[in-house]
C-alpha atoms as a PDB file:
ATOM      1  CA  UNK A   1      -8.594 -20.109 -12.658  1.00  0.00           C
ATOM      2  CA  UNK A   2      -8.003 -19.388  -8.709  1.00  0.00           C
ATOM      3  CA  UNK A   3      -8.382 -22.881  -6.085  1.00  0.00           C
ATOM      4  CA  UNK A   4     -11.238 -23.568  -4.607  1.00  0.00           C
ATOM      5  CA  UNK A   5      -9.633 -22.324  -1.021  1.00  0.00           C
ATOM      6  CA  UNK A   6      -8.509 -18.757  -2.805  1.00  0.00           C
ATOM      7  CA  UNK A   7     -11.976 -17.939  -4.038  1.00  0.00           C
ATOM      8  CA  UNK A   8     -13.568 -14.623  -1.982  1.00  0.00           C
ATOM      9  CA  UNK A   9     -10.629 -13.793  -0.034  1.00  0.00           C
ATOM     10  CA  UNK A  10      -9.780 -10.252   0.241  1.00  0.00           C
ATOM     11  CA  UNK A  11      -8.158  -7.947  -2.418  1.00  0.00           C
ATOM     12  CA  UNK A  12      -4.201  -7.889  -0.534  1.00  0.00           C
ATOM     13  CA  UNK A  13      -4.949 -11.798   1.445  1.00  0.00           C
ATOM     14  CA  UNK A  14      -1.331 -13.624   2.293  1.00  0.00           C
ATOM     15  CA  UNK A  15      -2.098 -16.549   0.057  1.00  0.00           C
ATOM     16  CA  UNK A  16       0.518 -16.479  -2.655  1.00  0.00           C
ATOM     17  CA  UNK A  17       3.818 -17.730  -1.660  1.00  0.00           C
ATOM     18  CA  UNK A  18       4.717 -14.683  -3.447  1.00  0.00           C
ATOM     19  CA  UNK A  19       2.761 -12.413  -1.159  1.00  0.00           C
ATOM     20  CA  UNK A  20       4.375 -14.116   1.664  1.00  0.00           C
ATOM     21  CA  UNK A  21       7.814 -14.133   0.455  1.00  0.00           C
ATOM     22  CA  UNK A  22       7.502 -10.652   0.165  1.00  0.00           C
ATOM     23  CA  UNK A  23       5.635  -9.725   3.538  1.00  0.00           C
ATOM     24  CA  UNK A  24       8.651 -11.776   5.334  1.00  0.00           C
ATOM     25  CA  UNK A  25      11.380 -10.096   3.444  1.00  0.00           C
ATOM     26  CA  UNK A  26      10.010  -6.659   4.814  1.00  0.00           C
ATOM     27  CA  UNK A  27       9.500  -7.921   8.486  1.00  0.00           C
ATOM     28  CA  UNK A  28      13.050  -9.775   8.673  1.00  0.00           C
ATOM     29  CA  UNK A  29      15.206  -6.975   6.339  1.00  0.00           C
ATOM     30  CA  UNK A  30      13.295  -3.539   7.092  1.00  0.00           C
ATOM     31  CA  UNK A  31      12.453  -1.374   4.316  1.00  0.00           C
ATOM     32  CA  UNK A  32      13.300  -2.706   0.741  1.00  0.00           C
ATOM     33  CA  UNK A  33      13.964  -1.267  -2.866  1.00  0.00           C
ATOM     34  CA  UNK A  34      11.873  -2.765  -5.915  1.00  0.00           C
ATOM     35  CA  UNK A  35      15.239  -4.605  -6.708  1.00  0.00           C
ATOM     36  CA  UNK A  36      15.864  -6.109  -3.743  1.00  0.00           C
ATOM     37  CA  UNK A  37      12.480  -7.782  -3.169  1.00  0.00           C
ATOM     38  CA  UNK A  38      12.444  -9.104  -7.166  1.00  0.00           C
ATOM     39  CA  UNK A  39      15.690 -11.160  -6.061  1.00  0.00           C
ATOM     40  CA  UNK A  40      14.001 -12.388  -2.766  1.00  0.00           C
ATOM     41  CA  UNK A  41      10.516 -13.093  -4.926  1.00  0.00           C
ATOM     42  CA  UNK A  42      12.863 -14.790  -8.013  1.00  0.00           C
ATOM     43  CA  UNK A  43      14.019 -17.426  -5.129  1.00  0.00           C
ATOM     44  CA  UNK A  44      11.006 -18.686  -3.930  1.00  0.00           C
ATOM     45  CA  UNK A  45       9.764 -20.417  -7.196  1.00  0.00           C
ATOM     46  CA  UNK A  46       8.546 -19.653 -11.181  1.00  0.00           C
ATOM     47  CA  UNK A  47       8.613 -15.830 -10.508  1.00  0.00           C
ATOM     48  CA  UNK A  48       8.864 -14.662 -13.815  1.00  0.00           C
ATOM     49  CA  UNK A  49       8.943 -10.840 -13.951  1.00  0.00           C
ATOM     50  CA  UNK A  50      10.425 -11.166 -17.898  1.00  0.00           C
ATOM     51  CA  UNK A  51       6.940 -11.761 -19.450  1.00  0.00           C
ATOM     52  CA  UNK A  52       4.968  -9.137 -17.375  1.00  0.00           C
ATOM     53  CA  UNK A  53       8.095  -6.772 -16.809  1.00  0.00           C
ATOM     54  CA  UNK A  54       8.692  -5.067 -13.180  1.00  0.00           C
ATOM     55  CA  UNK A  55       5.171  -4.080 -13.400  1.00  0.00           C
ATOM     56  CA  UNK A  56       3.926  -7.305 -11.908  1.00  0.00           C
ATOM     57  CA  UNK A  57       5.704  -6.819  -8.934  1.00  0.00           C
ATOM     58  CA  UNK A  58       4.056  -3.092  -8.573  1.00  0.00           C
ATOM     59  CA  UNK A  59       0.828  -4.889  -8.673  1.00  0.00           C
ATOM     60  CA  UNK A  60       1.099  -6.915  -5.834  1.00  0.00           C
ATOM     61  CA  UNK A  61       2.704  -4.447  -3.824  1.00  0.00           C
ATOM     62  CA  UNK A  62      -0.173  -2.112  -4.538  1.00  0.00           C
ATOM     63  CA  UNK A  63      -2.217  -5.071  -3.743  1.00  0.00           C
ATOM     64  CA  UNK A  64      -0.856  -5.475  -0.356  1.00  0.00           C
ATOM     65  CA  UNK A  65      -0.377  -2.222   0.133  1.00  0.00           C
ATOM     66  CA  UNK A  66      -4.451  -1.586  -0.044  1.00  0.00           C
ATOM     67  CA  UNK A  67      -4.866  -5.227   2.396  1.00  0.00           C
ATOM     68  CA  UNK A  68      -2.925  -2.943   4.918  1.00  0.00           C
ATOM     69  CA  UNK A  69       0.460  -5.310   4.737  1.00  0.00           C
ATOM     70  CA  UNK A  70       2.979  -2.931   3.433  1.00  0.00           C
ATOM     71  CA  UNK A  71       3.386   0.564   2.496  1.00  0.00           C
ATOM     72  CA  UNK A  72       5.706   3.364   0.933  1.00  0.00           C
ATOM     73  CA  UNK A  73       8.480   5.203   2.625  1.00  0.00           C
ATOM     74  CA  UNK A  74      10.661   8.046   1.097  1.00  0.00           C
ATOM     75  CA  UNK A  75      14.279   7.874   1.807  1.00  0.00           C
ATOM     76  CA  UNK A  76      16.776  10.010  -0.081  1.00  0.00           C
ATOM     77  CA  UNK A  77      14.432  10.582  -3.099  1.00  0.00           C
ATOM     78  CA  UNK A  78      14.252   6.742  -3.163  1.00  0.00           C
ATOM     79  CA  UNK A  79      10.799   4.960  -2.649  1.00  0.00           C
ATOM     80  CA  UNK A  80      11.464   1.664  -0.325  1.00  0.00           C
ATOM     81  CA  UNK A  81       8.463  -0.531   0.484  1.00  0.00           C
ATOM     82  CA  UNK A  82       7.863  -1.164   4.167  1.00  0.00           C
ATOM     83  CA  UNK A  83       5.997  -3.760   6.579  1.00  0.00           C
ATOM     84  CA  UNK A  84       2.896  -2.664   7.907  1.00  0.00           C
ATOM     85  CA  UNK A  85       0.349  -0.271   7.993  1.00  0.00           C
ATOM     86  CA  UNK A  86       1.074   3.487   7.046  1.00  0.00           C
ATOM     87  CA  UNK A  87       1.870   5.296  10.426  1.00  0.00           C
ATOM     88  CA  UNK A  88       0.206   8.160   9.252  1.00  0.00           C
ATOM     89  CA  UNK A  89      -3.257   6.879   7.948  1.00  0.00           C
ATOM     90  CA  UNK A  90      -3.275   5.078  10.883  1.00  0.00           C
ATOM     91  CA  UNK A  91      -3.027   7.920  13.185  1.00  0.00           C
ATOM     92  CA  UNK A  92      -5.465   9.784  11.130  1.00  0.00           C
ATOM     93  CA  UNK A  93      -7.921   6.830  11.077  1.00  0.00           C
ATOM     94  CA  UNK A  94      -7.880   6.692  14.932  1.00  0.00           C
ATOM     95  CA  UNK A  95      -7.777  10.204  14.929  1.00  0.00           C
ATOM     96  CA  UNK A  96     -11.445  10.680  13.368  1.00  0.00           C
ATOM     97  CA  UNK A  97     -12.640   7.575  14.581  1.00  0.00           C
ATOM     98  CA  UNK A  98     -12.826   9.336  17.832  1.00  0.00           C
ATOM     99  CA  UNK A  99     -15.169  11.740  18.247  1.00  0.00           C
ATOM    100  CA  UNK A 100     -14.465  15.368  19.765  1.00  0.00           C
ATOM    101  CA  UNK A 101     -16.653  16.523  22.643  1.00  0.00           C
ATOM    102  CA  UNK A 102     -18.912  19.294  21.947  1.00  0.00           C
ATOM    103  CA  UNK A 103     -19.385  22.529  24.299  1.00  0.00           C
ATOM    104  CA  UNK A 104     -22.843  22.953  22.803  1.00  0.00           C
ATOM    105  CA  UNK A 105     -25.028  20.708  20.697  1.00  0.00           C
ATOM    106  CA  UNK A 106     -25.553  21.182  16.640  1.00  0.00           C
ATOM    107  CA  UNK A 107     -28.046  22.786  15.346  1.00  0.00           C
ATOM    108  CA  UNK A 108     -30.071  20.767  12.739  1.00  0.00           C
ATOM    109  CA  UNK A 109     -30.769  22.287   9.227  1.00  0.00           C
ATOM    110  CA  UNK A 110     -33.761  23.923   8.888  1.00  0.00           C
ATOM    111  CA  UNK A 111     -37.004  21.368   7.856  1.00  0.00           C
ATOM    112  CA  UNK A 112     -39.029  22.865   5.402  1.00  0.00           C
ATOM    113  CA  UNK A 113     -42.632  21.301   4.195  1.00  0.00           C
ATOM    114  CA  UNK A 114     -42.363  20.848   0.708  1.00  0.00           C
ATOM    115  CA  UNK A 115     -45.149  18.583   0.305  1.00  0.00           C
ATOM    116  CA  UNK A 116     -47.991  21.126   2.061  1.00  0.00           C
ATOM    117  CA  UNK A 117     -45.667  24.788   0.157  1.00  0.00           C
ATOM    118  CA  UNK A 118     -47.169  26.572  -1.978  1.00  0.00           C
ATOM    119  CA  UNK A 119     -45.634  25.416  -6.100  1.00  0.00           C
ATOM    120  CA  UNK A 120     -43.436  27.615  -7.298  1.00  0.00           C
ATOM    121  CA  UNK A 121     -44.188  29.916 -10.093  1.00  0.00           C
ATOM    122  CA  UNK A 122     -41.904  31.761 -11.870  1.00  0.00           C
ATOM    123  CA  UNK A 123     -42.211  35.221 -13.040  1.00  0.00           C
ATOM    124  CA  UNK A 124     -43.488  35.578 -16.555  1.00  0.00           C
ATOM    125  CA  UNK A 125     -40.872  36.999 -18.696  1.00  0.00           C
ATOM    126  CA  UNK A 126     -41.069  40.741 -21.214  1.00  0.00           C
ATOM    127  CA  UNK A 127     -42.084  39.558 -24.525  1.00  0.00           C
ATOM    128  CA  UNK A 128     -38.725  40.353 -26.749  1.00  0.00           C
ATOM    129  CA  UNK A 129     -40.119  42.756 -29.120  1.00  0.00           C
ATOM    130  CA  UNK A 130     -43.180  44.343 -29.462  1.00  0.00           C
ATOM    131  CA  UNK A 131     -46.374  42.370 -31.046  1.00  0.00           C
ATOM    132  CA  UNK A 132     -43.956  38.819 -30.624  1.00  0.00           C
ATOM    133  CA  UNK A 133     -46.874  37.164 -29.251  1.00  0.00           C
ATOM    134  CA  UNK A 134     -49.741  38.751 -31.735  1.00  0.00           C
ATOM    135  CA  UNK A 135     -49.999  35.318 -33.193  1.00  0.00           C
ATOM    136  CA  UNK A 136     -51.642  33.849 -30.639  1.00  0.00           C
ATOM    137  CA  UNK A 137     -54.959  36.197 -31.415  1.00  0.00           C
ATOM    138  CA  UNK A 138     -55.408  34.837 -34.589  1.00  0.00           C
ATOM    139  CA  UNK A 139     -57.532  31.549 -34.248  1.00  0.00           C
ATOM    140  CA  UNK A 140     -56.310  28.419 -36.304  1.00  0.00           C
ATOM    141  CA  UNK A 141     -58.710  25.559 -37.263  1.00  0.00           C
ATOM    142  CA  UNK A 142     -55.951  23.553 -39.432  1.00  0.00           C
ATOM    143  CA  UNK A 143     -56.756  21.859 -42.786  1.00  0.00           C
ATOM    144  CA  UNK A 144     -58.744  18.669 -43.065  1.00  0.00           C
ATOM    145  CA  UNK A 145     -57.826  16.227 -45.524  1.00  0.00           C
END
């Protein structure tokens, strides 16, 4: 069960001394390998990554990585993790955050009446063969029991 104080923080929040290990080792040493941040994380206190396996680690990257704290470089067909915010989202965040003056305004879509139009009806379709719909000359009046 989480404290009392952890309750309702944000998916990626700097509580765990984990999460904090981790965020310092990126902002002191630069971009990291998996490997090299499991040692730093094994230091700090009960870190087992036997049980859960290096997936465990993954997660809280991820974790962080979606609170904006770290994110993924490429070097040399090697994936390092990183401190801060993606450069590029961030550009293209601020990027369509501002919006481009326009020469001329939009047009809006066209507004059509639908409650006061007339229904639609559709065509009545051929009958598939001739005398399909003789049947419905013949008058029924059922059984009675």
């Amino acid at each position: 069960m989480k404290p009392l104080e952890n309750r309702g923080k944000p998916k990626g929040a700097l509580v765990s001394p984990y999460t904090l290990a981790c965020v310092n080792h990126l902002r002191i040493h630069g971009p990291s390998t998996l490997a090299q941040l499991d040692a730093t994380i094994q230091q700090v206190g009960e870190w087992s990554a036997i049980k859960d396996g290096p997936t465990r680690l993954l997660r809280m990257l991820h974790k962080l990585r979606e609170g904006g704290h770290v994110h993924r470089v490429l070097r040399e067909d090697v994936i390092l993790w990183a401190h801060g915010t993606n450069p590029a989202t961030a550009c293209v965040q601020a990027e369509v955050r501002t919006p481009a003056p326009s020469a001329s305004p939009l047009v809006p879509p066209p507004r059509i009446d639908l409650m006061r139009a007339p229904p639609y009806v559709p065509d009545a379709g051929p009958a598939l063969r001739p005398g399909a719909l003789n049947f419905k000359a013949c008058a029924s009046v059922g059984q009675r029991c």
